[in-house]
PDB file of N, CA and C in Angstrom:
ATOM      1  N   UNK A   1       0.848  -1.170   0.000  1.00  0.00           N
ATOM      2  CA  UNK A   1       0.000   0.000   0.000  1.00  0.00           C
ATOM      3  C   UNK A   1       0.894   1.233   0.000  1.00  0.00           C
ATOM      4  N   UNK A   2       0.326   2.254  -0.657  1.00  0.00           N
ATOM      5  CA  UNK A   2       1.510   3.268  -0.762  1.00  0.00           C
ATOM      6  C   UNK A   2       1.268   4.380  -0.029  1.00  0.00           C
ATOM      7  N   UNK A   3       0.026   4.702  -0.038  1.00  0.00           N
ATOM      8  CA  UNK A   3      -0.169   5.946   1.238  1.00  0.00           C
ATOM      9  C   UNK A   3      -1.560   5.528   1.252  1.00  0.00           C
ATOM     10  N   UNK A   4      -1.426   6.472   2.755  1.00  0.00           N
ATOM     11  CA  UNK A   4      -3.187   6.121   3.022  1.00  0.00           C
ATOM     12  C   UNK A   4      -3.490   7.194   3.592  1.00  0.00           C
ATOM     13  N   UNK A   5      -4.737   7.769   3.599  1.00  0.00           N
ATOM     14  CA  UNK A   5      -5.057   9.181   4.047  1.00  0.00           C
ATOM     15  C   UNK A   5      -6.190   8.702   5.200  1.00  0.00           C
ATOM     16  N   UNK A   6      -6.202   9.665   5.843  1.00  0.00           N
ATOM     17  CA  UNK A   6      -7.379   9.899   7.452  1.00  0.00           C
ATOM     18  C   UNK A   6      -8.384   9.221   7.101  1.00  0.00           C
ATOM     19  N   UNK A   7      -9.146   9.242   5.982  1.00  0.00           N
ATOM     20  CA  UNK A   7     -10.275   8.755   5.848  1.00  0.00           C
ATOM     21  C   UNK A   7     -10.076   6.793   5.928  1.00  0.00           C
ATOM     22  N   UNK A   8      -9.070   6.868   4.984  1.00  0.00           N
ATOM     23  CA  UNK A   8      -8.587   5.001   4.670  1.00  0.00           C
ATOM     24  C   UNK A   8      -8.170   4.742   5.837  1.00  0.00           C
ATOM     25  N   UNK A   9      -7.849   5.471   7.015  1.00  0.00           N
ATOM     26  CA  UNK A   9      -7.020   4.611   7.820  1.00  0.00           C
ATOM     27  C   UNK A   9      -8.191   4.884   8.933  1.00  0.00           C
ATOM     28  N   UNK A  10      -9.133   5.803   9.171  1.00  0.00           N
ATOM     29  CA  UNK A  10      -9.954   5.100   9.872  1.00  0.00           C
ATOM     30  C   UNK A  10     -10.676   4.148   9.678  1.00  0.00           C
ATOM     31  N   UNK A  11     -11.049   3.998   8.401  1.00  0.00           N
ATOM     32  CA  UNK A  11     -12.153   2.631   7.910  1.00  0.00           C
ATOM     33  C   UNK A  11     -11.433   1.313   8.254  1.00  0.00           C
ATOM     34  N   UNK A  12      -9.857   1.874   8.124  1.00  0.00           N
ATOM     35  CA  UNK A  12      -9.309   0.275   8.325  1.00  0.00           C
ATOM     36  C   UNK A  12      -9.264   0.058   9.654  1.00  0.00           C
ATOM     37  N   UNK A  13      -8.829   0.931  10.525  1.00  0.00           N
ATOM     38  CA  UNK A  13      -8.972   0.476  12.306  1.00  0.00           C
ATOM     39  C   UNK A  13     -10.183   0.112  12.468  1.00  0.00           C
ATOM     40  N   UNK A  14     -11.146   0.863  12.075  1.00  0.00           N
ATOM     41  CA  UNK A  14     -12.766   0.179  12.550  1.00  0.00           C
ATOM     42  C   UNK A  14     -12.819  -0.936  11.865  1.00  0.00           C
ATOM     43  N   UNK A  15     -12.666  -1.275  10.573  1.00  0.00           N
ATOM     44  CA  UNK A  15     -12.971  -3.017  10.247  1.00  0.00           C
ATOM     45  C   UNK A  15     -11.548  -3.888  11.108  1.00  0.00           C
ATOM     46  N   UNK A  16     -10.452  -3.166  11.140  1.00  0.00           N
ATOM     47  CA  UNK A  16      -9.706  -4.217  12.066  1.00  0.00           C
ATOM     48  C   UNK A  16     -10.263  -4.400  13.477  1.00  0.00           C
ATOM     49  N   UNK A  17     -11.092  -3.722  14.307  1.00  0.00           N
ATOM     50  CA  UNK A  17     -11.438  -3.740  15.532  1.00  0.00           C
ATOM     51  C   UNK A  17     -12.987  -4.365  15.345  1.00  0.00           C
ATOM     52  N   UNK A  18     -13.240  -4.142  14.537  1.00  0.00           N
ATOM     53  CA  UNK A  18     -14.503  -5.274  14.484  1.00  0.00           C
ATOM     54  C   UNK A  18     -14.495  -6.508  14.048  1.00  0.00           C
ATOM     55  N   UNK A  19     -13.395  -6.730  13.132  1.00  0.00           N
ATOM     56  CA  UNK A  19     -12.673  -8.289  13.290  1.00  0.00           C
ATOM     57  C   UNK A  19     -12.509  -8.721  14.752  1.00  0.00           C
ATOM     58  N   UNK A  20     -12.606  -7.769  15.728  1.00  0.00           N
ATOM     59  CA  UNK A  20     -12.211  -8.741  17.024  1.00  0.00           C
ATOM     60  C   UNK A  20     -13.295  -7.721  18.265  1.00  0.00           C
ATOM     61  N   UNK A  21     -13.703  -7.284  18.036  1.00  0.00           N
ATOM     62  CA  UNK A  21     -14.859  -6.854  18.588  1.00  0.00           C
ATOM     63  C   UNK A  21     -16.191  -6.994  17.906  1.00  0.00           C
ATOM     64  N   UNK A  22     -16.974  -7.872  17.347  1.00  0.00           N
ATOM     65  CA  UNK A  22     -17.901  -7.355  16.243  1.00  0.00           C
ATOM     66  C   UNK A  22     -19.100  -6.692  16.058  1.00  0.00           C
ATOM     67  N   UNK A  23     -19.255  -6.534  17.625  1.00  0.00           N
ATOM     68  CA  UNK A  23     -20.430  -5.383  17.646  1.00  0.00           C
ATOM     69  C   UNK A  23     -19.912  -4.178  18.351  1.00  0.00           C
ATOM     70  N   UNK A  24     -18.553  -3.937  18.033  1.00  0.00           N
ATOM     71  CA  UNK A  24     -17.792  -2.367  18.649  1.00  0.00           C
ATOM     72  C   UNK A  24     -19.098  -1.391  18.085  1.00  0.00           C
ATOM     73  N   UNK A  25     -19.598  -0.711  18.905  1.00  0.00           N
ATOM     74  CA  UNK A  25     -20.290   0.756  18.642  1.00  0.00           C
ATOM     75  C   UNK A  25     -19.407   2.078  18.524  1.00  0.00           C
ATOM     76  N   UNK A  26     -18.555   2.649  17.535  1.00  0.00           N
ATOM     77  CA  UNK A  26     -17.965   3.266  17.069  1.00  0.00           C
ATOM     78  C   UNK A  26     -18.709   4.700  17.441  1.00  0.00           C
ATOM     79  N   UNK A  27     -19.775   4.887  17.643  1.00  0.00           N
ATOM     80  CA  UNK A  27     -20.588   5.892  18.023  1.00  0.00           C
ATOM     81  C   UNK A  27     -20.308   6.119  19.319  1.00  0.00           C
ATOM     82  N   UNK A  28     -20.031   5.335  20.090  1.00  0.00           N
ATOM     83  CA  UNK A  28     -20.181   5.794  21.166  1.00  0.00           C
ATOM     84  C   UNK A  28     -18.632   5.897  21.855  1.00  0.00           C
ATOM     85  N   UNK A  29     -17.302   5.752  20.773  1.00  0.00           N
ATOM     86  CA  UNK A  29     -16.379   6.158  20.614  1.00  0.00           C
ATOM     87  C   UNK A  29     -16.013   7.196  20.972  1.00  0.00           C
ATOM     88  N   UNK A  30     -15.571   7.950  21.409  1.00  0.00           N
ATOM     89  CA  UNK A  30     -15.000   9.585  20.893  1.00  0.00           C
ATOM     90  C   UNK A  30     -13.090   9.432  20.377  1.00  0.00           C
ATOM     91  N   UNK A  31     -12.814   9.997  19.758  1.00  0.00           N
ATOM     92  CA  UNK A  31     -11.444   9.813  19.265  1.00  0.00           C
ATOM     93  C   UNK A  31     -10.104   9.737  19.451  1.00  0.00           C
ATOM     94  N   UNK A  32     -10.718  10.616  20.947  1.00  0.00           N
ATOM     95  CA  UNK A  32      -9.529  10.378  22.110  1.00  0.00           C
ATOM     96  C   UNK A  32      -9.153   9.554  23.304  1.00  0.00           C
ATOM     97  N   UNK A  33     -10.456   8.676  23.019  1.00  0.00           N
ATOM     98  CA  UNK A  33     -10.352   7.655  24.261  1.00  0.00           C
ATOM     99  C   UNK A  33      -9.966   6.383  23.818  1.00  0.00           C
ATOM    100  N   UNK A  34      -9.453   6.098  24.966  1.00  0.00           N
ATOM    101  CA  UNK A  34      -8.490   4.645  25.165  1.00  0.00           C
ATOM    102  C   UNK A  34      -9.164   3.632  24.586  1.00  0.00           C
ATOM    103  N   UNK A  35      -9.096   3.116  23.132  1.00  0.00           N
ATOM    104  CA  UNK A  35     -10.080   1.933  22.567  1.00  0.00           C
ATOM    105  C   UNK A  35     -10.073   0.751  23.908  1.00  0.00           C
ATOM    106  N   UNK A  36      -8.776   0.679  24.226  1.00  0.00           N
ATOM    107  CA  UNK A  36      -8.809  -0.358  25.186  1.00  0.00           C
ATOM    108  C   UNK A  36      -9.850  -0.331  26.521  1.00  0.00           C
ATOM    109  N   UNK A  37      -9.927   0.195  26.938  1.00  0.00           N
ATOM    110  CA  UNK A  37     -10.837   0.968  28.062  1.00  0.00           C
ATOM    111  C   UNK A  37     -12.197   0.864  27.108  1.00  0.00           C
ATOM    112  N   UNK A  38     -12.751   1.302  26.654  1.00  0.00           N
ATOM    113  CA  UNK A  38     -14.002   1.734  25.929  1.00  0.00           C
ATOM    114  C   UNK A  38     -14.327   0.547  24.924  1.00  0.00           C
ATOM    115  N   UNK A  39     -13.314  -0.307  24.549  1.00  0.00           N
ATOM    116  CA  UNK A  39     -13.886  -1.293  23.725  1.00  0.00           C
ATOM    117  C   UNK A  39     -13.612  -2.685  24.635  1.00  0.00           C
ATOM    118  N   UNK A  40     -13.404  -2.514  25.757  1.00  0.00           N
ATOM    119  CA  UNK A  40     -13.159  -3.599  26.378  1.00  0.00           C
ATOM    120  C   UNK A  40     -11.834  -4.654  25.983  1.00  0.00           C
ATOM    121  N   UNK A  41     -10.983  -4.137  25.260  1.00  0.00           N
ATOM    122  CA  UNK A  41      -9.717  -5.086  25.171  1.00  0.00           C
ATOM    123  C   UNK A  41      -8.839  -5.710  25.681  1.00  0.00           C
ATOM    124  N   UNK A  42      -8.323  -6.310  25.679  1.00  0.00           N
ATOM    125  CA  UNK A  42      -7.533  -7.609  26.775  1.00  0.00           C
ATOM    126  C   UNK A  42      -6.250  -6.838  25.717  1.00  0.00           C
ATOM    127  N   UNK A  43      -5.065  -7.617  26.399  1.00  0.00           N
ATOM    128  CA  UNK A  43      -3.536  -7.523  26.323  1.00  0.00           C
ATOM    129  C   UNK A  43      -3.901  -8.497  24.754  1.00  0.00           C
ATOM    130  N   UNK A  44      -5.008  -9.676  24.503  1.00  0.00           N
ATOM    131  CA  UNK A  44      -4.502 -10.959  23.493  1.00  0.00           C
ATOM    132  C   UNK A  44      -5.378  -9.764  22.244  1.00  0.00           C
ATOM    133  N   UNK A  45      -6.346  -9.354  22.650  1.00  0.00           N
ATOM    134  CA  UNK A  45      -6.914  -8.406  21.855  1.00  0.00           C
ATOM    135  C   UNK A  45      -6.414  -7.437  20.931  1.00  0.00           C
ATOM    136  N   UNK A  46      -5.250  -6.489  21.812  1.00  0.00           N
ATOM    137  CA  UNK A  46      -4.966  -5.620  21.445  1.00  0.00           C
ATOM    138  C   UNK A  46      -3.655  -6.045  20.505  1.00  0.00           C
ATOM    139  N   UNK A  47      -3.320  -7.326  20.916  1.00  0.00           N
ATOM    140  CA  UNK A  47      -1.898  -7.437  20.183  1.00  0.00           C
ATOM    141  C   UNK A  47      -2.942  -8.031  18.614  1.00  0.00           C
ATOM    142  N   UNK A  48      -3.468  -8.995  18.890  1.00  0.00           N
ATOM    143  CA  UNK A  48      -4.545  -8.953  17.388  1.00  0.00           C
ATOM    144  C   UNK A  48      -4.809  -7.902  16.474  1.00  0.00           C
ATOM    145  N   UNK A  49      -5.257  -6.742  17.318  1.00  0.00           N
ATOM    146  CA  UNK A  49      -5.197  -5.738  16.484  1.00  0.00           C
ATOM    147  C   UNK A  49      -4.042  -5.425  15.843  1.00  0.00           C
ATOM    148  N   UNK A  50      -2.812  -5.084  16.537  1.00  0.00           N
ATOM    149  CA  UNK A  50      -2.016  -5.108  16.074  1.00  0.00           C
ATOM    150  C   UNK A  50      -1.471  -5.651  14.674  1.00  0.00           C
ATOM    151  N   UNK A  51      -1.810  -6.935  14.995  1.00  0.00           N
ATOM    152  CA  UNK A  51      -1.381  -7.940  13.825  1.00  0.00           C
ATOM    153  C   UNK A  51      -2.279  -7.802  12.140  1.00  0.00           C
ATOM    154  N   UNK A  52      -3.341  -7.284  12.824  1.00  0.00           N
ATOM    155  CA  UNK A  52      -4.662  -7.178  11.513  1.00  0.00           C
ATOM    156  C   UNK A  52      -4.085  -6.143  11.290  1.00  0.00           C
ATOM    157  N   UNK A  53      -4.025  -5.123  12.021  1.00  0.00           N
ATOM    158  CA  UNK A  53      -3.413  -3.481  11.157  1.00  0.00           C
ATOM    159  C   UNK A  53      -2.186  -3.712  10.456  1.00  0.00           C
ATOM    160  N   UNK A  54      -1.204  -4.132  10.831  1.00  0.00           N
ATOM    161  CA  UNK A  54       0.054  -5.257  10.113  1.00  0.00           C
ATOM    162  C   UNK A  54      -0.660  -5.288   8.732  1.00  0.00           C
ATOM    163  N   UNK A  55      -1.165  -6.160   8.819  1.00  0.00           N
ATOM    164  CA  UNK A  55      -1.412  -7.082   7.683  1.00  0.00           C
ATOM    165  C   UNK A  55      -2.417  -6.725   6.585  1.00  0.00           C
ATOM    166  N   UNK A  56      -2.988  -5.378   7.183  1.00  0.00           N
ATOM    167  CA  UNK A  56      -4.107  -4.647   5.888  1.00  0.00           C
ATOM    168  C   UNK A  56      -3.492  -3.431   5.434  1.00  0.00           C
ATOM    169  N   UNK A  57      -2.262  -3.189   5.733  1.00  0.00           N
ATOM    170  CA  UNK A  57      -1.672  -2.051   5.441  1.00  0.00           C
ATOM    171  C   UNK A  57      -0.089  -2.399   4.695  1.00  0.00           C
ATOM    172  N   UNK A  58       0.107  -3.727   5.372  1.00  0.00           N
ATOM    173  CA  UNK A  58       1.729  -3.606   5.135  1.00  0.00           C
ATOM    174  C   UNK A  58       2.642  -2.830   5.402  1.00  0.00           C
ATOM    175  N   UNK A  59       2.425  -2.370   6.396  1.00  0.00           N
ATOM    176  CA  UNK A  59       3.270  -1.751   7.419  1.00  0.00           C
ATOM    177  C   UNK A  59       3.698  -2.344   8.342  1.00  0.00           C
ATOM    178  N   UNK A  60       5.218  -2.193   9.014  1.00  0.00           N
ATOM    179  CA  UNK A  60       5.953  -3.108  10.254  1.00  0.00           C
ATOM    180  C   UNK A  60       4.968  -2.100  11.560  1.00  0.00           C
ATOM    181  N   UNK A  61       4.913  -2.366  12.729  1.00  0.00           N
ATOM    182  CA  UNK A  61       4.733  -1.856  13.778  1.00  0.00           C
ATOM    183  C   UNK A  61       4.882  -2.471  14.897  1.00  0.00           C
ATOM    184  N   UNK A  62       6.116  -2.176  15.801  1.00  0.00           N
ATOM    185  CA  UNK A  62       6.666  -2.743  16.373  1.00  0.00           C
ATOM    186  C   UNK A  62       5.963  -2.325  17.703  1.00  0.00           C
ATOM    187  N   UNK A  63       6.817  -2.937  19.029  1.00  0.00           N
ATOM    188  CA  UNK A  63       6.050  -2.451  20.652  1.00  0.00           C
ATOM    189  C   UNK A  63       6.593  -1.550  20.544  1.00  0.00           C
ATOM    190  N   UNK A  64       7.322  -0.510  20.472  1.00  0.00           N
ATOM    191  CA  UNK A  64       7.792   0.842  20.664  1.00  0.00           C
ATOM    192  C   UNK A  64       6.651   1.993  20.342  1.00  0.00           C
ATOM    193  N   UNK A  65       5.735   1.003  19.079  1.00  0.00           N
ATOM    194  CA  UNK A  65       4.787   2.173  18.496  1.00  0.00           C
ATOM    195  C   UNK A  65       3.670   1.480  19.171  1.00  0.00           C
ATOM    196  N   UNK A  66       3.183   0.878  19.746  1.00  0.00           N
ATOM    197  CA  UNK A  66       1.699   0.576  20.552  1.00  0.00           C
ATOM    198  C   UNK A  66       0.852   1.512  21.229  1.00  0.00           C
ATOM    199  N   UNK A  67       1.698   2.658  21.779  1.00  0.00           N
ATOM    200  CA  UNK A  67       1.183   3.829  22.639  1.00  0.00           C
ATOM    201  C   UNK A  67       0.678   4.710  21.912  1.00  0.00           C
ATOM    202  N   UNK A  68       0.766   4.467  20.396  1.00  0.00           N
ATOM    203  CA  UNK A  68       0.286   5.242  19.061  1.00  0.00           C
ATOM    204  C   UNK A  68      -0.970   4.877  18.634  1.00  0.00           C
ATOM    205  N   UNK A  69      -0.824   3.856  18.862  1.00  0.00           N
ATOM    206  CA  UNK A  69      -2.383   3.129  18.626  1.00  0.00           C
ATOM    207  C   UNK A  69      -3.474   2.948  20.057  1.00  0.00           C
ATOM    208  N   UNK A  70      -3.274   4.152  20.144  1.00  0.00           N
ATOM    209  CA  UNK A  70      -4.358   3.939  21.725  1.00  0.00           C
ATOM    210  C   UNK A  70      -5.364   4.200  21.634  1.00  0.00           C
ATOM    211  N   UNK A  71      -5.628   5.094  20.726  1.00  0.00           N
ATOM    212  CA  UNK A  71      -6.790   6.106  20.641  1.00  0.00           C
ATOM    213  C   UNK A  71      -7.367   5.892  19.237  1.00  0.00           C
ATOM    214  N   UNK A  72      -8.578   6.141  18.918  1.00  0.00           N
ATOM    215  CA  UNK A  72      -8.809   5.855  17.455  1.00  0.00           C
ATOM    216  C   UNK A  72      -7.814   6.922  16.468  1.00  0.00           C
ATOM    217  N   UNK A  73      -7.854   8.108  16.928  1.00  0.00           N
ATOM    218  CA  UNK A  73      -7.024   9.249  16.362  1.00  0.00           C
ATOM    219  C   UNK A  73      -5.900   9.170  15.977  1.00  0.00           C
ATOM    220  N   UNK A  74      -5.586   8.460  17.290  1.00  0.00           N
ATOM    221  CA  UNK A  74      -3.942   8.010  17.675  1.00  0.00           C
ATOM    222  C   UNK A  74      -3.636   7.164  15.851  1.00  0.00           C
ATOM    223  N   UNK A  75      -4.673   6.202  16.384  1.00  0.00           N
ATOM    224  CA  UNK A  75      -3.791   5.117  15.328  1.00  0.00           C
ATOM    225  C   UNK A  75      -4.301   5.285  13.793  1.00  0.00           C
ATOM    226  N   UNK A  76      -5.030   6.337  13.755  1.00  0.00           N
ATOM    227  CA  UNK A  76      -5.363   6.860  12.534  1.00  0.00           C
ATOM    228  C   UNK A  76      -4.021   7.726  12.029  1.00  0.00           C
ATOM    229  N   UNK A  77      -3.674   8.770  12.937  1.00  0.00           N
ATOM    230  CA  UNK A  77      -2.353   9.503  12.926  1.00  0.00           C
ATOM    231  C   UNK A  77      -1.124   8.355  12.326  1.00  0.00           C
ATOM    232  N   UNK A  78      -1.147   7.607  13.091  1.00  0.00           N
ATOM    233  CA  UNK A  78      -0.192   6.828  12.811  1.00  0.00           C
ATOM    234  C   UNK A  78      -0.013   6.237  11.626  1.00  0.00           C
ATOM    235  N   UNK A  79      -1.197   5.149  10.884  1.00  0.00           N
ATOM    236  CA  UNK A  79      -0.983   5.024   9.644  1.00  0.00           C
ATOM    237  C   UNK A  79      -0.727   5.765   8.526  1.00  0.00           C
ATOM    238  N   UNK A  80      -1.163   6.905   9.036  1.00  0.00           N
ATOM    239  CA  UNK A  80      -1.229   7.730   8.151  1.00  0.00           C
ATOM    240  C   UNK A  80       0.377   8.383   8.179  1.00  0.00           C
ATOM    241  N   UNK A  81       0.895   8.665   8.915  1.00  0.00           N
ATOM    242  CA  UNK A  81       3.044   8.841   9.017  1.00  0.00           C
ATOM    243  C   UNK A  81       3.546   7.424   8.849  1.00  0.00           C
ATOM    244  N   UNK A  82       3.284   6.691   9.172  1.00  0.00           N
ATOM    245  CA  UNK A  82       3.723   5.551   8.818  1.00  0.00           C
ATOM    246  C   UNK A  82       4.106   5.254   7.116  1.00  0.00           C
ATOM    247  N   UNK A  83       2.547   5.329   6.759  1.00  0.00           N
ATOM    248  CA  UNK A  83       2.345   4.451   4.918  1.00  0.00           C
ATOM    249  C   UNK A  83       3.494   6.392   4.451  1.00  0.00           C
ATOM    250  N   UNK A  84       3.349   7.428   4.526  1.00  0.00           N
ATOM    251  CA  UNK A  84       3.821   8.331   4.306  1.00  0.00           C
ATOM    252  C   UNK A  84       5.013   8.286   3.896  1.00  0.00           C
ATOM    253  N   UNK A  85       5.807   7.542   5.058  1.00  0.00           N
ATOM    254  CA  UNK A  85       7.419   7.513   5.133  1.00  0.00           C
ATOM    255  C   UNK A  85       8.149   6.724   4.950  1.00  0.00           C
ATOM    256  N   UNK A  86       7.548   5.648   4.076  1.00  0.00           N
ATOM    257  CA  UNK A  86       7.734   4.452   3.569  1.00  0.00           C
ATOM    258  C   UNK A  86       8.314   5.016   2.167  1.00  0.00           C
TER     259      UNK A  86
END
């Protein structure tokens, strides 16, 4: 994938988080809160996510960058510098 803009990279966190949440209510989201907290995620959860965002983007993302992906914003931000600087 060669870049991805705000819009592509939220659609992809919400279908990656509903791969493992599948009735996440995204509405009742706000953009700055802790998916983990608010979507109920476990430690096996969140590394899943991890792995699905991996793997629909083709991007590396290592534990150094996890604290990037906290927030829906967060990890929208992120793909989006990420696919960028590739």
């Amino acid at each position: 994938m060669q870049t991805i803009d705000a819009e592509e990279a939220r659609t992809i966190v919400r279908e990656s988080v509903t791969r493992i949440v599948p009735d996440a209510d995204f509405s009742q989201v706000r953009p700055d809160e802790r998916l983990r907290d608010v979507l109920e995620l476990d430690s096996l959860d969140f590394l899943s996510l991890v792995e699905i965002l991996s793997e629909r983007t083709g991007l590396p993302i290592d534990e150094d960058d996890y604290p990037r992906l906290d927030t829906l914003d967060g990890a929208v931000a992120f793909l989006v510098e990420r696919a960028g600087s590739r």
